[in-house]
N, C-alpha and C. Protein backbone atom coordinates (compact mmCIF):
# COMPACT_ATOMS: atom_id res chain seq x y z
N UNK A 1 21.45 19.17 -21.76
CA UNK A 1 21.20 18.63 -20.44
C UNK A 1 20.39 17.35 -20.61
N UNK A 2 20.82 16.33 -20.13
CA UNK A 2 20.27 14.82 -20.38
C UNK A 2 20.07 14.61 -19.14
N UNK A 3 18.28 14.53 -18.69
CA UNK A 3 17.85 14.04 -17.44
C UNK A 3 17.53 12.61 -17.68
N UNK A 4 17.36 11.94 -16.17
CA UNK A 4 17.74 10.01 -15.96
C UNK A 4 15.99 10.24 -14.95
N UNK A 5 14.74 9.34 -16.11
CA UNK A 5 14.03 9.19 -14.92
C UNK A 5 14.36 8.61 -13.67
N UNK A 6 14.27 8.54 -12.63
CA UNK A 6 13.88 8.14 -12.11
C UNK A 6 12.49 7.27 -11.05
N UNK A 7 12.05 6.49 -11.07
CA UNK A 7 10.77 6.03 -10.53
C UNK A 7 9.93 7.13 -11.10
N UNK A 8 8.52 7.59 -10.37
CA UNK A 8 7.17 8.05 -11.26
C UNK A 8 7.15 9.32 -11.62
N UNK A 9 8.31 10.17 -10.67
CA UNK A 9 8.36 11.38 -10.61
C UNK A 9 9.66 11.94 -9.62
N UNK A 10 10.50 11.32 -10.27
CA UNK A 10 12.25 12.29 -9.38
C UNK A 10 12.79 11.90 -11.05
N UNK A 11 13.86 12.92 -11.29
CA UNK A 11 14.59 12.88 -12.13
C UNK A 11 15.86 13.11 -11.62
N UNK A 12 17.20 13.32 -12.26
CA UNK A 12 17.88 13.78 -12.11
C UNK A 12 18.84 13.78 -13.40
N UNK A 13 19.80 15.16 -13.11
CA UNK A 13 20.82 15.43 -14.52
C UNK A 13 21.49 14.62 -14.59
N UNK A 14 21.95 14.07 -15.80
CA UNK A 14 22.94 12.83 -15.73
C UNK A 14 24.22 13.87 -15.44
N UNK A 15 24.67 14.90 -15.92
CA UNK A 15 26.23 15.65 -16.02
C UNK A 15 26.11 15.86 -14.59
N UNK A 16 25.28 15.70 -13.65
CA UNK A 16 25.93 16.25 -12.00
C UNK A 16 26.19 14.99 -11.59
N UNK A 17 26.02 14.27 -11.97
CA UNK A 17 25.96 12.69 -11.29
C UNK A 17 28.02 12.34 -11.53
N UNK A 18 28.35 12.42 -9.78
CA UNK A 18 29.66 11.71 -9.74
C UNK A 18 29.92 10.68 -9.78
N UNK A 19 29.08 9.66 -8.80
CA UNK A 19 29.13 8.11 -8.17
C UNK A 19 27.70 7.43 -8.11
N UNK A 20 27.62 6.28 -8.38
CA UNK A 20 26.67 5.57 -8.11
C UNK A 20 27.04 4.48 -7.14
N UNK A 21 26.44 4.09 -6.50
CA UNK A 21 26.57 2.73 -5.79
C UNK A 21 25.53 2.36 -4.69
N UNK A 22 25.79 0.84 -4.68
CA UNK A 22 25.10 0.10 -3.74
C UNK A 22 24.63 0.61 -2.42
N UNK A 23 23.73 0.41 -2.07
CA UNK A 23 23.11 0.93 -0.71
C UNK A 23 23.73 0.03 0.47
N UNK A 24 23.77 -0.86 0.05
CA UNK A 24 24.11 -2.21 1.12
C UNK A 24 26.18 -2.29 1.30
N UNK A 25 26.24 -1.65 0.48
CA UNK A 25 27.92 -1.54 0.51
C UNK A 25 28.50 -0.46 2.04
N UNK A 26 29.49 -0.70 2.39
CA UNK A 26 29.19 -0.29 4.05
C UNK A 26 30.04 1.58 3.52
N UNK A 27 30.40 1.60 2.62
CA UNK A 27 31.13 3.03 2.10
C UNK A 27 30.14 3.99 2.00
N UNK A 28 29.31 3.17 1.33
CA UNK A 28 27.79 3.89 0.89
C UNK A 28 26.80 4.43 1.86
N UNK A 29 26.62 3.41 3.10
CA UNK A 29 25.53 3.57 3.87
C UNK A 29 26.41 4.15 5.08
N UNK A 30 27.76 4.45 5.09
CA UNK A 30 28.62 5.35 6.33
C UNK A 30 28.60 6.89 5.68
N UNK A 31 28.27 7.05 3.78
CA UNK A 31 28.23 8.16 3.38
C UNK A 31 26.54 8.90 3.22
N UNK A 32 25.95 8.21 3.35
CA UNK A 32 24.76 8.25 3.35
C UNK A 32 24.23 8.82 5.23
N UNK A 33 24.81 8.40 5.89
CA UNK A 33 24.55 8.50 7.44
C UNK A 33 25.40 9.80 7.74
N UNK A 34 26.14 9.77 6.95
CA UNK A 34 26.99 11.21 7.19
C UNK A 34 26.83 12.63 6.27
N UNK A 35 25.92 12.23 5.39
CA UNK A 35 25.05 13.56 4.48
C UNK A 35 24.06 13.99 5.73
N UNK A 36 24.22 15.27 5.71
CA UNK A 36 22.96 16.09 6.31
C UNK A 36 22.21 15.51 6.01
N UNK A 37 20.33 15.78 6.73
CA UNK A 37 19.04 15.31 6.18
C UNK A 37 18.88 16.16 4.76
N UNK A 38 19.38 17.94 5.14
CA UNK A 38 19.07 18.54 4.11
C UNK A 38 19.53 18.25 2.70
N UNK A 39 20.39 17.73 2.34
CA UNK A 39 21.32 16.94 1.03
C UNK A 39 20.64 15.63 0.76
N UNK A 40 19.88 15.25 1.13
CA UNK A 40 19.43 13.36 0.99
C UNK A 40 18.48 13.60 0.58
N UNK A 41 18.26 12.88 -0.98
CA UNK A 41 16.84 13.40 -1.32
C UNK A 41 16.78 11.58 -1.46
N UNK A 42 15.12 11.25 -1.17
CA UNK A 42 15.33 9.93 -0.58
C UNK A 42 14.04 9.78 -2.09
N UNK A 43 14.05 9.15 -3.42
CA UNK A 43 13.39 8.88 -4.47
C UNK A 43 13.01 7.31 -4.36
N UNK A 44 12.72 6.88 -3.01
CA UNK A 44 12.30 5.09 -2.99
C UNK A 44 10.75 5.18 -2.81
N UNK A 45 9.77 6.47 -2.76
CA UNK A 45 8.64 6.01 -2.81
C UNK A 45 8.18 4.67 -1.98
N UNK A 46 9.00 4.63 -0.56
CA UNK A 46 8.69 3.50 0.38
C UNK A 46 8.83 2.54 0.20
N UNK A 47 9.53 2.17 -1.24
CA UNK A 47 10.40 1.08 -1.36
C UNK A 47 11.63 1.14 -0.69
N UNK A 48 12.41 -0.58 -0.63
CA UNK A 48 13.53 -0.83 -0.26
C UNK A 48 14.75 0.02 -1.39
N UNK A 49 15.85 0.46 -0.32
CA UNK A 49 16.74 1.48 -0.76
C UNK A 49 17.73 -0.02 -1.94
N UNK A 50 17.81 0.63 -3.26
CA UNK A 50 18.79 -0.02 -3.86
C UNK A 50 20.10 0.34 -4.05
N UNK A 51 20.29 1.87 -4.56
CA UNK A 51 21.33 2.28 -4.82
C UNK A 51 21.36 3.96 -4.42
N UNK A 52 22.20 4.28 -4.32
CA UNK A 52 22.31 5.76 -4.36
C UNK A 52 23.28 6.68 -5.19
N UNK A 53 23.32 7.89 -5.73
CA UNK A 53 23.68 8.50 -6.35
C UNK A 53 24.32 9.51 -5.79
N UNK A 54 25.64 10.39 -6.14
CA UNK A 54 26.23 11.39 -5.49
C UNK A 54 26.28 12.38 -6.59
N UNK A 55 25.54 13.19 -6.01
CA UNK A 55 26.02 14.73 -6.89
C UNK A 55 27.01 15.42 -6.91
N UNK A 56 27.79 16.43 -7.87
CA UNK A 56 28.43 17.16 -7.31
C UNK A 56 28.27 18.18 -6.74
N UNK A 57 26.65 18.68 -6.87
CA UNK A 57 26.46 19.50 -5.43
C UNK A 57 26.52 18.87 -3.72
N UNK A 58 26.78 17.73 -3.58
CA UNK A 58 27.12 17.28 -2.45
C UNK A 58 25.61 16.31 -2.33
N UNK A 59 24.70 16.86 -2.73
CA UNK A 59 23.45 15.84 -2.76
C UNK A 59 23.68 14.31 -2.54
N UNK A 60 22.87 13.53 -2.08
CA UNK A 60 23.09 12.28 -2.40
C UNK A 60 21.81 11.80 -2.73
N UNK A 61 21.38 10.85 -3.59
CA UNK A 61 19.97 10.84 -4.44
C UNK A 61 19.80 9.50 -4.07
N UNK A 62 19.06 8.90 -3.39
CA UNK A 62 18.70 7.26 -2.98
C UNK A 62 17.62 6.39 -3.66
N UNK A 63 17.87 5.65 -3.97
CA UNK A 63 16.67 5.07 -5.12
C UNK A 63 16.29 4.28 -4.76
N UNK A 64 15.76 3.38 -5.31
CA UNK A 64 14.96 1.84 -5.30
C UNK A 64 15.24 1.00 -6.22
N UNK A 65 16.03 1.93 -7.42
CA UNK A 65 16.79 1.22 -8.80
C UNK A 65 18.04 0.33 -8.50
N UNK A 66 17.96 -0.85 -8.87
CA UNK A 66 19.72 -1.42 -8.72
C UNK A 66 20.15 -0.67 -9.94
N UNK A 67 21.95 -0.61 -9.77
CA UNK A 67 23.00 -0.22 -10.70
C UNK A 67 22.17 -0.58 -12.47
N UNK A 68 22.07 -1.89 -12.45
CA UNK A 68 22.16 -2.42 -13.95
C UNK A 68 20.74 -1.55 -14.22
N UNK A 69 19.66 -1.28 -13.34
CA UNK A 69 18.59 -0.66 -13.89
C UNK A 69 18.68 1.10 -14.25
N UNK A 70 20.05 1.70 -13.59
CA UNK A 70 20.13 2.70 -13.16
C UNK A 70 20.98 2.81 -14.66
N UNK A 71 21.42 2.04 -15.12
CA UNK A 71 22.73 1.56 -15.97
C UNK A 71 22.04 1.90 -17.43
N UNK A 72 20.90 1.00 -17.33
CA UNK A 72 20.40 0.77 -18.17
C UNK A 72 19.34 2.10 -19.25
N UNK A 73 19.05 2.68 -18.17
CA UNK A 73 18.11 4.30 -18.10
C UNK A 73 19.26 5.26 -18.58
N UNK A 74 20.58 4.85 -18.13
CA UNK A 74 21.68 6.39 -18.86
C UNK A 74 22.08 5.99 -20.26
N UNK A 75 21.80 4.37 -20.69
CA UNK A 75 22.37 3.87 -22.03
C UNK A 75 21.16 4.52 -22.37
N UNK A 76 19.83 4.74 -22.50
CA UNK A 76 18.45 4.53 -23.29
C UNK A 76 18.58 6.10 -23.62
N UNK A 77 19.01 7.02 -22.03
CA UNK A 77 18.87 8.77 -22.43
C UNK A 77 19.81 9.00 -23.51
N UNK A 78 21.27 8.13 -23.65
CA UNK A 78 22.14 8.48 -24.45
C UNK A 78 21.65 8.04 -25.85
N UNK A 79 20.85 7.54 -25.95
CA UNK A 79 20.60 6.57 -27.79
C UNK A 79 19.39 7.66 -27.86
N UNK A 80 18.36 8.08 -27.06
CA UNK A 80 17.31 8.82 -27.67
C UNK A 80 16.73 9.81 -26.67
């Protein structure tokens, strides 16, 4: 099981992770408005929303990370 920090304290499994994408993309923020509250786990620590993540438990995981930073954290779990 290979967890992806996230910010100071959210993680998540990289193997549940379906989709990533942009917050600002209108697919994203019509799927995001249409997750229950209970499924939205919101990891921006009151920062501005960058990207979000889809589980395959239906979750959707919202960050503050852009893609290339989000990108960059699954290359680093995979090398060590």
């Amino acid at each position: 099981m290979k967890v992806i920090p996230i910010e100071p304290s959210g993680y998540v499994v990289k193997e549940r992770i379906v989709t990533l994408g942009r917050t600002d993309a209108s697919g994203i923020r019509r799927l995001i408005a249409a997750t229950d509250e209970t499924m939205r786990i919101d990891l921006t620590f009151g920062r501005k929303r960058k990207s979000a993540l889809v589980l395959d438990t239906g979750h959707v995981v919202i960050t503050a990370l852009s893609l290339d930073e989000l990108h960059q954290l699954m290359i680093l779990e995979e090398t060590g």
